[in-house]
N, C-alpha and C. Protein backbone atom coordinates (compact mmCIF):
# COMPACT_ATOMS: atom_id res chain seq x y z
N UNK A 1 0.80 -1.19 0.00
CA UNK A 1 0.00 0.00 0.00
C UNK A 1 0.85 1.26 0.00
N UNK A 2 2.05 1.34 0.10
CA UNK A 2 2.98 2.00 -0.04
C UNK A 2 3.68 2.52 -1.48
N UNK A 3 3.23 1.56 -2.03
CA UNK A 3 3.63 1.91 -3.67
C UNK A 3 3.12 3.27 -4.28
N UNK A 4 3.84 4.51 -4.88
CA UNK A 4 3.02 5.31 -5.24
C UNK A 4 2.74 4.45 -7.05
N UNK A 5 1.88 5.13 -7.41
CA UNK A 5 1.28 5.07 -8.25
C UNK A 5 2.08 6.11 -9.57
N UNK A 6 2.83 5.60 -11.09
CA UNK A 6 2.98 6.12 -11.53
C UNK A 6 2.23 6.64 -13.52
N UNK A 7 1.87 7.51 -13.88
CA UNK A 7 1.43 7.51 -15.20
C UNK A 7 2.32 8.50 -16.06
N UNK A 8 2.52 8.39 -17.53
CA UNK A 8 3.42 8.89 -18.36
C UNK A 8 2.38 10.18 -18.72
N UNK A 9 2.76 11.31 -18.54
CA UNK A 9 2.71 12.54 -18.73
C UNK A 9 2.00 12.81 -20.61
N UNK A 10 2.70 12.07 -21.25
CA UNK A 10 2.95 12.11 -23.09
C UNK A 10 2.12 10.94 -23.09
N UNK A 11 2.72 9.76 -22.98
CA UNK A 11 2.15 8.48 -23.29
C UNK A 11 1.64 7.97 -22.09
N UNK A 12 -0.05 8.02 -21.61
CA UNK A 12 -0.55 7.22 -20.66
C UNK A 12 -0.69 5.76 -20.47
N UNK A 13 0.12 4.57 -19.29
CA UNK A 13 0.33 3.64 -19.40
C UNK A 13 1.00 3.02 -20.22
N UNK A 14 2.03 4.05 -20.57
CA UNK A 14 3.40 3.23 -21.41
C UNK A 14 4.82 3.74 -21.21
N UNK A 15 5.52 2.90 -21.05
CA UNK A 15 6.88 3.27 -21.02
C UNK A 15 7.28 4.17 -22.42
N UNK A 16 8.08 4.80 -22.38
CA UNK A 16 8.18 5.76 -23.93
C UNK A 16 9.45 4.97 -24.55
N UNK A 17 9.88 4.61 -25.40
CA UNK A 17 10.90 4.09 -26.03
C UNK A 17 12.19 4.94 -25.46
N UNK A 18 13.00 3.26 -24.93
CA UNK A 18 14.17 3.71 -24.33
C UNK A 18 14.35 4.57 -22.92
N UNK A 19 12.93 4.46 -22.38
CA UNK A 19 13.27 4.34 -21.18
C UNK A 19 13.56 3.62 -19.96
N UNK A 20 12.41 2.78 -20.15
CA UNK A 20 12.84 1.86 -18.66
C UNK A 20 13.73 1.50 -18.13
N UNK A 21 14.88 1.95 -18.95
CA UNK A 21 16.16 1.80 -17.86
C UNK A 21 16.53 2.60 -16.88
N UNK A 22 15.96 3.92 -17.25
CA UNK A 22 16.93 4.90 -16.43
C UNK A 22 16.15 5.51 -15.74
N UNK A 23 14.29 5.09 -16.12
CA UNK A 23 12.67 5.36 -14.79
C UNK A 23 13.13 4.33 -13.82
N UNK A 24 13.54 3.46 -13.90
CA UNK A 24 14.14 2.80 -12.54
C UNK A 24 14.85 3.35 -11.60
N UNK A 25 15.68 4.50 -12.06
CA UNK A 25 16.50 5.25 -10.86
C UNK A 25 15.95 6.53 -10.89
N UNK A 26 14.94 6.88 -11.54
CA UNK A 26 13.99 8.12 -11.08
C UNK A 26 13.10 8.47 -10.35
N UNK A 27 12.68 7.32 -9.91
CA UNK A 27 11.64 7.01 -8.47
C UNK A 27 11.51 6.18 -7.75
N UNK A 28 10.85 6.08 -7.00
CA UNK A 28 10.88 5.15 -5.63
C UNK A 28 11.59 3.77 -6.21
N UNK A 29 12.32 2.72 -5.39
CA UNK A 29 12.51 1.72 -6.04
C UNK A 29 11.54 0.80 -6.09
N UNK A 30 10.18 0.58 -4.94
CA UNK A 30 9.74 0.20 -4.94
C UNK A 30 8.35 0.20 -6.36
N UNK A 31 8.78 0.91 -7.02
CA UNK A 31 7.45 1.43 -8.30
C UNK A 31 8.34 1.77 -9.38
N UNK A 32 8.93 1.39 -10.25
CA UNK A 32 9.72 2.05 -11.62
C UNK A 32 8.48 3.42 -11.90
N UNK A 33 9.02 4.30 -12.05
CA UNK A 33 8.29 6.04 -13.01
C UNK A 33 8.10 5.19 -13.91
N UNK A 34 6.60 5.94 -15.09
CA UNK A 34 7.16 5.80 -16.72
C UNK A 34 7.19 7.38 -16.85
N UNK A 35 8.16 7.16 -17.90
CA UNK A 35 9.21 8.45 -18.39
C UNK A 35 8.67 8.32 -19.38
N UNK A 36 8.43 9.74 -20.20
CA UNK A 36 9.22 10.78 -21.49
C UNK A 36 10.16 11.29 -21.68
N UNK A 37 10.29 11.73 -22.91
CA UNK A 37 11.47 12.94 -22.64
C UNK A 37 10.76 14.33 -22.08
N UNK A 38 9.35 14.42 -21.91
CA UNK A 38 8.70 15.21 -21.07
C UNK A 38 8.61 15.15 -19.65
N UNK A 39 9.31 13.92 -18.54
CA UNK A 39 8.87 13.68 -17.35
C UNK A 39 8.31 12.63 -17.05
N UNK A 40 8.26 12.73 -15.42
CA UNK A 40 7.21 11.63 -15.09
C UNK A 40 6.21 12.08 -13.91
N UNK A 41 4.83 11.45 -13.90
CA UNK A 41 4.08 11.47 -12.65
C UNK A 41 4.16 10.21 -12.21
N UNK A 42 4.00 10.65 -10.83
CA UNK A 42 4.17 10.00 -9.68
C UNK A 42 2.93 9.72 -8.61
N UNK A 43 1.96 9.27 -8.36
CA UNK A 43 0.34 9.27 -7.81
C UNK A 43 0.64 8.73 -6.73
N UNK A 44 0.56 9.09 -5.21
CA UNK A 44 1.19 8.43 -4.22
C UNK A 44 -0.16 7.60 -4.08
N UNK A 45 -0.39 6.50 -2.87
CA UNK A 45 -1.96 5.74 -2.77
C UNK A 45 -2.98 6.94 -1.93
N UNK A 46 -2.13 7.79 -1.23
CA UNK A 46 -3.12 8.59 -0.59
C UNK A 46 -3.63 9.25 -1.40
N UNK A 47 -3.54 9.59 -2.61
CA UNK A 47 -4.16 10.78 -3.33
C UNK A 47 -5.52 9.60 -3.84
N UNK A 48 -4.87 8.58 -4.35
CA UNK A 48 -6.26 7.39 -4.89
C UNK A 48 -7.05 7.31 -4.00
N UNK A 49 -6.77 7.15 -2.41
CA UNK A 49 -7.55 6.84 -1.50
C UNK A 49 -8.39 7.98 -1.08
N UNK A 50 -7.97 8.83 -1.08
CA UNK A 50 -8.74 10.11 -1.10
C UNK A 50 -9.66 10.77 -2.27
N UNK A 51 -9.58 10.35 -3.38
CA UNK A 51 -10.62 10.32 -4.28
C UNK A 51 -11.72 9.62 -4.35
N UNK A 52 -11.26 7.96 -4.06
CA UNK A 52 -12.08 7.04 -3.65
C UNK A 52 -13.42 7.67 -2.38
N UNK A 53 -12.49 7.92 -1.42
CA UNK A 53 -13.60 8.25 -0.32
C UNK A 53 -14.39 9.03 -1.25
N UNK A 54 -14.07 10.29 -1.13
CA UNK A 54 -14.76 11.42 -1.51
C UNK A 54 -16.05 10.92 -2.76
N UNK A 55 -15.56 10.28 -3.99
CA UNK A 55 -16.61 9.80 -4.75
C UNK A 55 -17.15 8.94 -4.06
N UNK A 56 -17.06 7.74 -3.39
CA UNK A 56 -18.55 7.50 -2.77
C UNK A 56 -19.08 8.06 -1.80
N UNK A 57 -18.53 9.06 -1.04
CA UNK A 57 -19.87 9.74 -0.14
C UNK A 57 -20.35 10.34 -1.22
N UNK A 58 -19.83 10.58 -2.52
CA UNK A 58 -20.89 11.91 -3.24
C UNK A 58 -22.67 10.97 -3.59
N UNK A 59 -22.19 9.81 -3.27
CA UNK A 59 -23.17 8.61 -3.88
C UNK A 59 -24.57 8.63 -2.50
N UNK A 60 -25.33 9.33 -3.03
CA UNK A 60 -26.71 9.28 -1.97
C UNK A 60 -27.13 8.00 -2.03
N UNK A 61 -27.30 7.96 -0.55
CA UNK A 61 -27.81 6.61 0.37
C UNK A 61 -25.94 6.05 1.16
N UNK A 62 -25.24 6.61 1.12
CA UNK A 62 -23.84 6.28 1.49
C UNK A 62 -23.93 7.47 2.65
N UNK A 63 -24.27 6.76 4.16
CA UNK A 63 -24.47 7.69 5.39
C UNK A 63 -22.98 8.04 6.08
N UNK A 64 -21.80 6.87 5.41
CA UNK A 64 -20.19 7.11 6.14
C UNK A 64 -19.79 6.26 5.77
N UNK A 65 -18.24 6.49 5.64
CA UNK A 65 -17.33 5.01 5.42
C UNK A 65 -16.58 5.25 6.75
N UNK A 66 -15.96 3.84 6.47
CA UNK A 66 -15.58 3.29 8.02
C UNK A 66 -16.39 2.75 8.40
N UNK A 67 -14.93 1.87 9.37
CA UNK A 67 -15.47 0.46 9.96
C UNK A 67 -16.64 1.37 11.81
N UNK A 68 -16.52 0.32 12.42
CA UNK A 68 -16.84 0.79 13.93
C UNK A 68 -15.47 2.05 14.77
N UNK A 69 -14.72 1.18 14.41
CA UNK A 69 -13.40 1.88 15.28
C UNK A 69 -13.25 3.16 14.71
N UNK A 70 -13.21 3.25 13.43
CA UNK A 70 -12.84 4.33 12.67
C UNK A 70 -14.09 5.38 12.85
N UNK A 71 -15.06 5.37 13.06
CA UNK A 71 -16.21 5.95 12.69
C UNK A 71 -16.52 6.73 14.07
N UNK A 72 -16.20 5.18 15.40
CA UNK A 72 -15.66 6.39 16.69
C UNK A 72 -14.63 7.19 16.58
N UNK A 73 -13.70 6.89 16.10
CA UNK A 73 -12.47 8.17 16.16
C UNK A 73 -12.88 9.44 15.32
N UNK A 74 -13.66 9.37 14.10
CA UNK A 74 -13.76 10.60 13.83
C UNK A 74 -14.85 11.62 14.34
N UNK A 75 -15.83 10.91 14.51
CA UNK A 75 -16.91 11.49 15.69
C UNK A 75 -16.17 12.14 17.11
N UNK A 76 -15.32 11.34 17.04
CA UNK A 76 -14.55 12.68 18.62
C UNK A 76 -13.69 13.16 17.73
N UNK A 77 -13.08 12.90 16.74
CA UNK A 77 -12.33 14.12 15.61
C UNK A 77 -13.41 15.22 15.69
N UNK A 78 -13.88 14.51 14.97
CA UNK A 78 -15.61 15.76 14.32
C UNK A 78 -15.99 17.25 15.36
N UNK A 79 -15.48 16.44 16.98
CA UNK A 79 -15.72 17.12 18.07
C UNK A 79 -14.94 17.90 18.55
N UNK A 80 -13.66 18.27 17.47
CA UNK A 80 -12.59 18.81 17.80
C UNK A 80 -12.46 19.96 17.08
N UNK A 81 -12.69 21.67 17.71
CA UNK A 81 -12.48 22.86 16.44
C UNK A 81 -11.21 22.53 15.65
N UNK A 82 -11.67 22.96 14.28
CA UNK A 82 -10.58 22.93 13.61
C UNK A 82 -10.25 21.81 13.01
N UNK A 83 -10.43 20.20 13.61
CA UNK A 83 -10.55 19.28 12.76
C UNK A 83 -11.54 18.37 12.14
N UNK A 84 -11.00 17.72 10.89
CA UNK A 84 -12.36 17.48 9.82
C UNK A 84 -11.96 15.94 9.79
N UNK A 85 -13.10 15.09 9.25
CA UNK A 85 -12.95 13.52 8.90
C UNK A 85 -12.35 13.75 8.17
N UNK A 86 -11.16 12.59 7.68
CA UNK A 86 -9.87 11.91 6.82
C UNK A 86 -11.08 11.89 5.97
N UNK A 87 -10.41 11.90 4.32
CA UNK A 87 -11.46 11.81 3.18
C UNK A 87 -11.32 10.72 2.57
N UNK A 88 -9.86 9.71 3.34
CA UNK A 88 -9.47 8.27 3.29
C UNK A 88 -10.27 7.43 4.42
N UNK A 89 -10.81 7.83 4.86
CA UNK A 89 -11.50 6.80 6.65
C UNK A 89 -12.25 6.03 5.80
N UNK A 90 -12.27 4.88 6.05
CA UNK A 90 -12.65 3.75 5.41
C UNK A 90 -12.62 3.48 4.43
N UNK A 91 -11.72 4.10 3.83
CA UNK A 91 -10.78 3.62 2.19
C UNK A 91 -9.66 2.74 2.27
N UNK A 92 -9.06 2.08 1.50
CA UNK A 92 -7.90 1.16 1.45
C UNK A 92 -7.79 1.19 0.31
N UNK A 93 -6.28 1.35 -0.60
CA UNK A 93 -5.94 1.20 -1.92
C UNK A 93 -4.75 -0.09 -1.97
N UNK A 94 -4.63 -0.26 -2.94
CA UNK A 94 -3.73 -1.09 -3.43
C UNK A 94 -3.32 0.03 -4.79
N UNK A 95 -2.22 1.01 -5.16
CA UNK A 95 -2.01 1.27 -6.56
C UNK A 95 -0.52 0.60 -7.04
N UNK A 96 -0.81 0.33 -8.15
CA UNK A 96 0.66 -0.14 -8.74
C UNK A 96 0.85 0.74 -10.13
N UNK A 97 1.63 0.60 -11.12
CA UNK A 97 2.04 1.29 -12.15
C UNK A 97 0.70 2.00 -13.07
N UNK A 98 0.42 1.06 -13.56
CA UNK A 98 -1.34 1.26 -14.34
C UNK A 98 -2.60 0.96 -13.65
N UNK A 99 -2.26 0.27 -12.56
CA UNK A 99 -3.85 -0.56 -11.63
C UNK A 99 -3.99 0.17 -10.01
N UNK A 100 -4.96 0.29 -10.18
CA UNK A 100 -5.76 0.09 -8.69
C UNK A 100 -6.64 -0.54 -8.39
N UNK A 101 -6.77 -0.32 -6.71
CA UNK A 101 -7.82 -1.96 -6.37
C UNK A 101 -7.91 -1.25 -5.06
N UNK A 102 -9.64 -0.85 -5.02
CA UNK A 102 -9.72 -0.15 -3.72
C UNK A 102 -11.16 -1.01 -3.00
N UNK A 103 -10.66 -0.85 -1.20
CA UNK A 103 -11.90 -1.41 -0.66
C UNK A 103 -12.39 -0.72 0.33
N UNK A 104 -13.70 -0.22 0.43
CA UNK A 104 -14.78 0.49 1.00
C UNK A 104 -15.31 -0.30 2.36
N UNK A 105 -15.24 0.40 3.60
CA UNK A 105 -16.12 0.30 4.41
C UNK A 105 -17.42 1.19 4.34
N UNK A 106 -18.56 0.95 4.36
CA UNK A 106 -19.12 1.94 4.55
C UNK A 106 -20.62 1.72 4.72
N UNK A 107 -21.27 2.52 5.53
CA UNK A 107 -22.61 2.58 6.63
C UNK A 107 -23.55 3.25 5.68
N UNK A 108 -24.51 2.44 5.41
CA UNK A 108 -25.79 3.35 4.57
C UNK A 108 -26.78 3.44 5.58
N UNK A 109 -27.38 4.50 4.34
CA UNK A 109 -29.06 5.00 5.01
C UNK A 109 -30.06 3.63 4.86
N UNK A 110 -30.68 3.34 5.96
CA UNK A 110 -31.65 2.77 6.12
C UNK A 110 -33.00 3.15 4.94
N UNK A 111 -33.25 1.92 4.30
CA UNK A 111 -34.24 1.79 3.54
C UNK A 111 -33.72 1.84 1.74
N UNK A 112 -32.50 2.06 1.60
CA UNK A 112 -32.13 2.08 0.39
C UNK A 112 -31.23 0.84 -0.12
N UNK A 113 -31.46 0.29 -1.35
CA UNK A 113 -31.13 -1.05 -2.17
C UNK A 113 -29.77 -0.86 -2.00
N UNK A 114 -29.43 -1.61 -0.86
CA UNK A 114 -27.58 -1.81 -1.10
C UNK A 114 -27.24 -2.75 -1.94
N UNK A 115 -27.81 -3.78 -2.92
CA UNK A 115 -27.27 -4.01 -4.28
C UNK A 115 -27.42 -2.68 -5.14
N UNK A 116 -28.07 -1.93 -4.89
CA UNK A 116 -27.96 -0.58 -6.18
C UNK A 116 -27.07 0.33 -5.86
N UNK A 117 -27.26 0.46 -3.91
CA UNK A 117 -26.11 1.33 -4.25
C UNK A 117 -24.75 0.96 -4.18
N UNK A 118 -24.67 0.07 -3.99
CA UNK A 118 -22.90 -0.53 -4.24
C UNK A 118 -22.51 -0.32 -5.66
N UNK A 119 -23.79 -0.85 -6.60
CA UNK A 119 -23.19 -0.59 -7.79
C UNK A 119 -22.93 1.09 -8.49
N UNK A 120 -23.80 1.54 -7.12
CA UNK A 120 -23.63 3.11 -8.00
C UNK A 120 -22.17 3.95 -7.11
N UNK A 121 -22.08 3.23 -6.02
CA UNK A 121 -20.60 3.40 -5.61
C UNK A 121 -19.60 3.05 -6.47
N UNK A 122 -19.41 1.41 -6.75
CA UNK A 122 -18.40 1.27 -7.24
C UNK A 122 -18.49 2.04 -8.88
N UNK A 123 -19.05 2.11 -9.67
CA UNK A 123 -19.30 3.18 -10.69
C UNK A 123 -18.99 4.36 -10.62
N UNK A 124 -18.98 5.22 -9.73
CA UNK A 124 -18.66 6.45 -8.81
C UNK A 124 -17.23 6.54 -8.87
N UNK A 125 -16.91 5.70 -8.09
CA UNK A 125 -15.24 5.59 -7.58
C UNK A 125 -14.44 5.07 -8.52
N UNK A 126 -15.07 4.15 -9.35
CA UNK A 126 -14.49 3.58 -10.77
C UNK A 126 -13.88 5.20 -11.51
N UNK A 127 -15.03 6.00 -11.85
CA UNK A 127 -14.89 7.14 -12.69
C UNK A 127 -13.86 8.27 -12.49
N UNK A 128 -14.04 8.29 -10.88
CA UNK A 128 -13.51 9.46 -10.51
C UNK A 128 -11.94 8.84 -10.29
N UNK A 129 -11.65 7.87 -10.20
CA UNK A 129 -10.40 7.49 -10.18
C UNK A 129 -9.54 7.54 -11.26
N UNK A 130 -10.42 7.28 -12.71
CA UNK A 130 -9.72 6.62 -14.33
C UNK A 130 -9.75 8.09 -14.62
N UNK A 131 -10.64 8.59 -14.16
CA UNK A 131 -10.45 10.01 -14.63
C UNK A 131 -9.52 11.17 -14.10
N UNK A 132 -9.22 10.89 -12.83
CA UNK A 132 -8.54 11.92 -12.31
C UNK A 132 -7.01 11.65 -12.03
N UNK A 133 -6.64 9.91 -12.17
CA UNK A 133 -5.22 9.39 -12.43
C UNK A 133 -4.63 8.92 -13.84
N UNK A 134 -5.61 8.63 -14.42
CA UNK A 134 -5.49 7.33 -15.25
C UNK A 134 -5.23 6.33 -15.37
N UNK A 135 -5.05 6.36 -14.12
CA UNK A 135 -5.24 4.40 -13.94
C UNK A 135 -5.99 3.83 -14.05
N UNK A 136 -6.34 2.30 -14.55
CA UNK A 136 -7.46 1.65 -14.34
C UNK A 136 -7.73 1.14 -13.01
N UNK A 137 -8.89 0.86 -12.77
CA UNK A 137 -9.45 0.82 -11.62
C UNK A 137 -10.00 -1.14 -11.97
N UNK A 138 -9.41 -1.68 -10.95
CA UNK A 138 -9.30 -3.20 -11.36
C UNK A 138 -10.74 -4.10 -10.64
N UNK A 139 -10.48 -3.83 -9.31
CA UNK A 139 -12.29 -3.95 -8.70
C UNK A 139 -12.10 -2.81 -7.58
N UNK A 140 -13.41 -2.79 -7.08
CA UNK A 140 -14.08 -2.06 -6.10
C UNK A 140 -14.63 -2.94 -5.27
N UNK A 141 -14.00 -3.35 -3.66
CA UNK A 141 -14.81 -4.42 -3.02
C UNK A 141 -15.62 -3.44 -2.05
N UNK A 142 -17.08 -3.82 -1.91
CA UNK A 142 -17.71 -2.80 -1.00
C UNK A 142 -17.87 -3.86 0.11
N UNK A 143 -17.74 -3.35 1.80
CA UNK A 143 -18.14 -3.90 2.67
C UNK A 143 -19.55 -2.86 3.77
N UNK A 144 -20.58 -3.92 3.60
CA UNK A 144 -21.27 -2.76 3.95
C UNK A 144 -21.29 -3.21 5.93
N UNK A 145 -21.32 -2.24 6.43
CA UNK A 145 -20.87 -2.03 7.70
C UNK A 145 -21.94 -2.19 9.14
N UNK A 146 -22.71 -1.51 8.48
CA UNK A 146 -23.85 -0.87 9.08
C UNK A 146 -24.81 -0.37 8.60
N UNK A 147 -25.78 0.22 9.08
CA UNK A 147 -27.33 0.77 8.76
C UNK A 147 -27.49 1.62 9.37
N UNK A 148 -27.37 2.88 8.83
CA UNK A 148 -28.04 4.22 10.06
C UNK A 148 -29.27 4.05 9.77
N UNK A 149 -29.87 4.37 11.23
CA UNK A 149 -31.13 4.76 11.16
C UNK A 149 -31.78 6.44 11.50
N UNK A 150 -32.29 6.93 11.17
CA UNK A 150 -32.57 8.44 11.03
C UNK A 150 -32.80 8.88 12.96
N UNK A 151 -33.44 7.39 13.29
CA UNK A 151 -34.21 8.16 15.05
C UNK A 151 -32.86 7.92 15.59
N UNK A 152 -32.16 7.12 15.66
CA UNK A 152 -30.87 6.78 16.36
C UNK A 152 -30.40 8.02 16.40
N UNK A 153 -30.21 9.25 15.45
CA UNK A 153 -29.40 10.29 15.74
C UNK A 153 -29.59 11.50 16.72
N UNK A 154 -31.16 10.86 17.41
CA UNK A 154 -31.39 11.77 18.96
C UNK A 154 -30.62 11.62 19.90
N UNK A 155 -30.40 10.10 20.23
CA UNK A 155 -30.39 9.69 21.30
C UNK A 155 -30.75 10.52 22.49
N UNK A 156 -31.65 10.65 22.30
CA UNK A 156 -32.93 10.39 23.77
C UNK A 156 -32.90 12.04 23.75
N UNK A 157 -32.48 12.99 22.92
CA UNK A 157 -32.41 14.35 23.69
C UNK A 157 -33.56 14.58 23.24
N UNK A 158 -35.09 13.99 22.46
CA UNK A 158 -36.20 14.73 22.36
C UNK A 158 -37.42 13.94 23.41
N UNK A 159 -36.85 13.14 24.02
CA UNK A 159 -37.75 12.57 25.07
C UNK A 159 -37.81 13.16 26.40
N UNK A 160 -38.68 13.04 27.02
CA UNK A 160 -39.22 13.79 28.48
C UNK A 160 -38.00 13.20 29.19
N UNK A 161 -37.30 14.15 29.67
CA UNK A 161 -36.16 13.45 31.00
C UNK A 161 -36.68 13.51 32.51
N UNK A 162 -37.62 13.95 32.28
CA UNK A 162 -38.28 13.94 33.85
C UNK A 162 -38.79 13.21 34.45
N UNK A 163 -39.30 13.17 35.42
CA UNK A 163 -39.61 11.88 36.37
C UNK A 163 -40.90 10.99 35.88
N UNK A 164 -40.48 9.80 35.52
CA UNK A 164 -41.97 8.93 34.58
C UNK A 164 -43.26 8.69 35.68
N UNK A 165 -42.76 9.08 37.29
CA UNK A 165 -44.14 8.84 37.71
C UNK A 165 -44.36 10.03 38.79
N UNK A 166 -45.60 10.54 39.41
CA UNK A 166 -45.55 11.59 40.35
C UNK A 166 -45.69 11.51 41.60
């Protein structure tokens, strides 16, 4: 998960003639660059993983990603001036040279087709990924987590707190 992610600037998903010898000592060793004689990009996984999030919350009926653990930590994040939820929290990438392979935690709204919306997630995150790296996007595994429910988000502050008998 450490691998950044690289694409050719000139030629997308190709080495340019006569390079691959010398994109080997131009970036990480763990990832060969592809080179031009124009350069190279370099896509670290956080930037994938952070697109990922972001396109499926844009996906209505998607109430949060993240697991349990994660979902408490940002709720006391949330509770903190000044800081905001990770736009990676319940994202995971895998990127390599041309591929990615990302997997979703994530909590829907109660009452909506989680076979539809997985597929309109992974469609989502498919797009916004090929489009904004050029990488292909290899699968999308969705894990669905949870179920918000709309009354759960009182907890109890619209009920009588006063004494139930006189």
């Amino acid at each position: 998960m450490t691998n950044p992610a690289t694409t050719n600037t000139a030629v997308p998903s190709t080495f340019a003639a006569g390079d691959a010898d010398k994109s080997a000592t131009s970036a990480p060793e763990s990832s060969p660059a592809q080179a031009s004689g124009q350069g190279s990009t370099t896509i670290a996984d956080v930037v994938v993983q952070k697109i990922a999030g972001l396109a499926a919350r844009e996906v209505p009926g998607v109430y949060e990603l993240g697991g349990g653990a994660a979902r408490a930590f940002g709720a006391v994040k949330g509770r903190i001036p000044g800081a905001s939820a990770s736009a990676g929290q319940g994202v995971s990438v895998e990127v390599g040279q041309k591929q990615a392979a990302v997997d979703l935690q994530i909590l829907v709204e109660y009452g909506v087709s989680i076979p539809e919306l997985a597929k309109d997630v992974r469609n989502n995150v498919i797009d916004s990924v090929e489009q904004m790296t050029g990488l292909e996007v290899v699968e999308v595994n969705i894990n669905v987590n949870d179920v918000h429910i709309a009354a759960d988000d009182s907890d109890g502050d619209d009920q009588d707190t006063g004494d139930r008998v006189q």
